[in-house]
C-alpha atoms as a PDB file:
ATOM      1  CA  UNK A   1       0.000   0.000   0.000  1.00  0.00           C
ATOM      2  CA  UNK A   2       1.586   3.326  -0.425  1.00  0.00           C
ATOM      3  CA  UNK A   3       0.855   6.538   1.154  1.00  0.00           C
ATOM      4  CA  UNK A   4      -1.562   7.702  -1.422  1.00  0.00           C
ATOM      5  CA  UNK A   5      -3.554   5.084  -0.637  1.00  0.00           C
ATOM      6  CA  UNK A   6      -4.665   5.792   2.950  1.00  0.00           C
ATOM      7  CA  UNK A   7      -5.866   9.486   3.659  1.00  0.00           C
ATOM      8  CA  UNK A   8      -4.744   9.637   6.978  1.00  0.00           C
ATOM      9  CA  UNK A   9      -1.606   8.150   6.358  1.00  0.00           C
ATOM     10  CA  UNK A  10      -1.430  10.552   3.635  1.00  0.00           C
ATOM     11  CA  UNK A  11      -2.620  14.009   5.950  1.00  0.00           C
ATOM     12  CA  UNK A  12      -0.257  12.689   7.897  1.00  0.00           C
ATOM     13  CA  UNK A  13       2.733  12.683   6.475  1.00  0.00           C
ATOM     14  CA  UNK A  14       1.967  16.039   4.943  1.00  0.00           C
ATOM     15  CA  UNK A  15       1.009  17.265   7.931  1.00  0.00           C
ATOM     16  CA  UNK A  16       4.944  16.357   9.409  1.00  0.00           C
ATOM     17  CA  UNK A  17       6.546  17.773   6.424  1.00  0.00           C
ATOM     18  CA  UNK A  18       4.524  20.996   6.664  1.00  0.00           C
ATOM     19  CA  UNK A  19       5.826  21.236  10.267  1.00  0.00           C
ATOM     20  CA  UNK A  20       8.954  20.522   9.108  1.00  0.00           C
ATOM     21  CA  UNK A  21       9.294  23.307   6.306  1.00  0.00           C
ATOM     22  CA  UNK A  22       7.604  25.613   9.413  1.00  0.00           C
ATOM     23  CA  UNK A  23      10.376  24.907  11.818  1.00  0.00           C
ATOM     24  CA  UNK A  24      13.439  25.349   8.832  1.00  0.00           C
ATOM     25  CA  UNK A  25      12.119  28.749   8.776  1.00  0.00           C
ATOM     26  CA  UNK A  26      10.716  28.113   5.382  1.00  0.00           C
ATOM     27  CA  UNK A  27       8.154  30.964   4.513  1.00  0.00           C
ATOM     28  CA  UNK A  28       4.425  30.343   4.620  1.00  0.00           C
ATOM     29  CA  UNK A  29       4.797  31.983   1.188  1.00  0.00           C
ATOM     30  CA  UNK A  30       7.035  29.380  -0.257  1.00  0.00           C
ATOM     31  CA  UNK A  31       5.267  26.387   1.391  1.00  0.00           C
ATOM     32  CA  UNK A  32       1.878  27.545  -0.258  1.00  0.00           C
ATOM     33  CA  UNK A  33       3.508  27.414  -3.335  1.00  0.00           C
ATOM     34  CA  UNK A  34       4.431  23.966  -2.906  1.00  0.00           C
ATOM     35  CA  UNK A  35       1.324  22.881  -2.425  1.00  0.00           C
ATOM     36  CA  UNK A  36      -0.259  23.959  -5.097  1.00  0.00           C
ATOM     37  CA  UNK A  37       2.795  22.565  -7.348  1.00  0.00           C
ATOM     38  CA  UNK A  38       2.214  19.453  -5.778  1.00  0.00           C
ATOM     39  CA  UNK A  39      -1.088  19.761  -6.276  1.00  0.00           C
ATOM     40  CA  UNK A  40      -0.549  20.075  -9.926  1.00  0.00           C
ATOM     41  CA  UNK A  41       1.443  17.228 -10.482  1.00  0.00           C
ATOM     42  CA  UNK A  42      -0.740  14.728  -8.402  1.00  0.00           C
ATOM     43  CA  UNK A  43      -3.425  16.404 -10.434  1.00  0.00           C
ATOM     44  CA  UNK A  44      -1.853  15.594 -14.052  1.00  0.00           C
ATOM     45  CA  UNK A  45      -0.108  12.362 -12.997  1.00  0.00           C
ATOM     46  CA  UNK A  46      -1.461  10.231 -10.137  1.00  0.00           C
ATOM     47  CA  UNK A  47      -5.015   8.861 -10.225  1.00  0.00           C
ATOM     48  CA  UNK A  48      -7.045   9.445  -7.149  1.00  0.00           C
ATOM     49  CA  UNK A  49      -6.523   6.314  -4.564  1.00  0.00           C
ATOM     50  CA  UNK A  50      -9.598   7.068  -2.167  1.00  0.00           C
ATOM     51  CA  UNK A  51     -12.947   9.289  -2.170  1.00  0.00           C
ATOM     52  CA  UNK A  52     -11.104  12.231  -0.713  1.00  0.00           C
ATOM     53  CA  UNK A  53      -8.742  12.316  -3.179  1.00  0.00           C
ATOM     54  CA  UNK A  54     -11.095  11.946  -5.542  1.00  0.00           C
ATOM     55  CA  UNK A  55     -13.257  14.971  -4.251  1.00  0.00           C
ATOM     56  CA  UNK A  56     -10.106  16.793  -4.463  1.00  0.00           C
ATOM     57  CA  UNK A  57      -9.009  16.288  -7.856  1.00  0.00           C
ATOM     58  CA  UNK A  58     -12.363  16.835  -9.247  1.00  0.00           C
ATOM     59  CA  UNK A  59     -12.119  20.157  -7.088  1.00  0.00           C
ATOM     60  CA  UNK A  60      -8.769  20.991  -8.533  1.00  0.00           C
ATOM     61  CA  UNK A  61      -9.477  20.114 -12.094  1.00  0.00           C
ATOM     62  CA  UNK A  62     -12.469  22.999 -12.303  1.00  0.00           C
ATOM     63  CA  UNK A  63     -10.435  25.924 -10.258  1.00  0.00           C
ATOM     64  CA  UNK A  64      -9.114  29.153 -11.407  1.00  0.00           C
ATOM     65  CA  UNK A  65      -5.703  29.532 -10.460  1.00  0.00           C
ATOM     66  CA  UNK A  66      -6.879  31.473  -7.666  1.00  0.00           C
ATOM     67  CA  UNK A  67      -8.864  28.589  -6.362  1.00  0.00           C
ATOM     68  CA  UNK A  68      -6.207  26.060  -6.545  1.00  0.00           C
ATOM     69  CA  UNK A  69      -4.582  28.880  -3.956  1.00  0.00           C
ATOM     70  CA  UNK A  70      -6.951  28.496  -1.969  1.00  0.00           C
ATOM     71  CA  UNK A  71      -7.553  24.491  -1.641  1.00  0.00           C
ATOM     72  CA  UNK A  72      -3.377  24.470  -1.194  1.00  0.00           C
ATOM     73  CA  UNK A  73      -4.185  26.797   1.976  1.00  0.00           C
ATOM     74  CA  UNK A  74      -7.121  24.626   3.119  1.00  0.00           C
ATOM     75  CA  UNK A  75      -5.171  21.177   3.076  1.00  0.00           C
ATOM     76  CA  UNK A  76      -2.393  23.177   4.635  1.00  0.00           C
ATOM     77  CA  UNK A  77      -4.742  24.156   7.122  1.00  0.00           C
ATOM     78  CA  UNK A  78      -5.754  20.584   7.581  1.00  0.00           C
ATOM     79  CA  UNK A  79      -2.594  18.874   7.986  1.00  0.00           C
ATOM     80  CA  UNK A  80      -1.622  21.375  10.721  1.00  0.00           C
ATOM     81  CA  UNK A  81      -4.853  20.722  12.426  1.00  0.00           C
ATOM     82  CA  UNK A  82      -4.633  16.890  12.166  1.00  0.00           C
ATOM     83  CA  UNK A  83      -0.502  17.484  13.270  1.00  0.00           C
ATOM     84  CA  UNK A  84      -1.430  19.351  16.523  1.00  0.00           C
ATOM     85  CA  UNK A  85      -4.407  16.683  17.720  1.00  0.00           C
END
């Protein structure tokens, strides 16, 4: 099974390598913008492995750019949460 496969293996480990980038002293700036790039590529070249991936690319694939943004922000959001519980 890889990570893909099990969403909260998956929030997990993004939520650790958000707080990761955090504690580096990376900017909030610069991890938002590698969200949405990874975003992009799991859009164009993985296939959704569960419903809330699935939910998520569907989201992504009918966004502005603007939008996209914004659901990078919200899964950031949503890692950090799931981190701190």
């Amino acid at each position: 099974m890889t990570i893909l496969e099990n969403w909260q293996k998956w929030t997990s480990f993004l939520g650790q390598n958000v707080m990761q980038a955090e504690s580096t002293g990376m900017p909030k700036k610069m991890i938002q913008q590698a969200a949405v790039q990874i975003g992009e590529y799991l859009a164009t070249n993985v296939d959704p492995k569960n419903e809330q991936e699935r939910v998520l690319s569907d989201l992504w694939g009918v966004a502005s750019e603007d939008e996209k943004e914004a659901l990078a922000n919200c899964v950031i959001k949503l890692v950090q949460n799931k981190h701190v519980q």
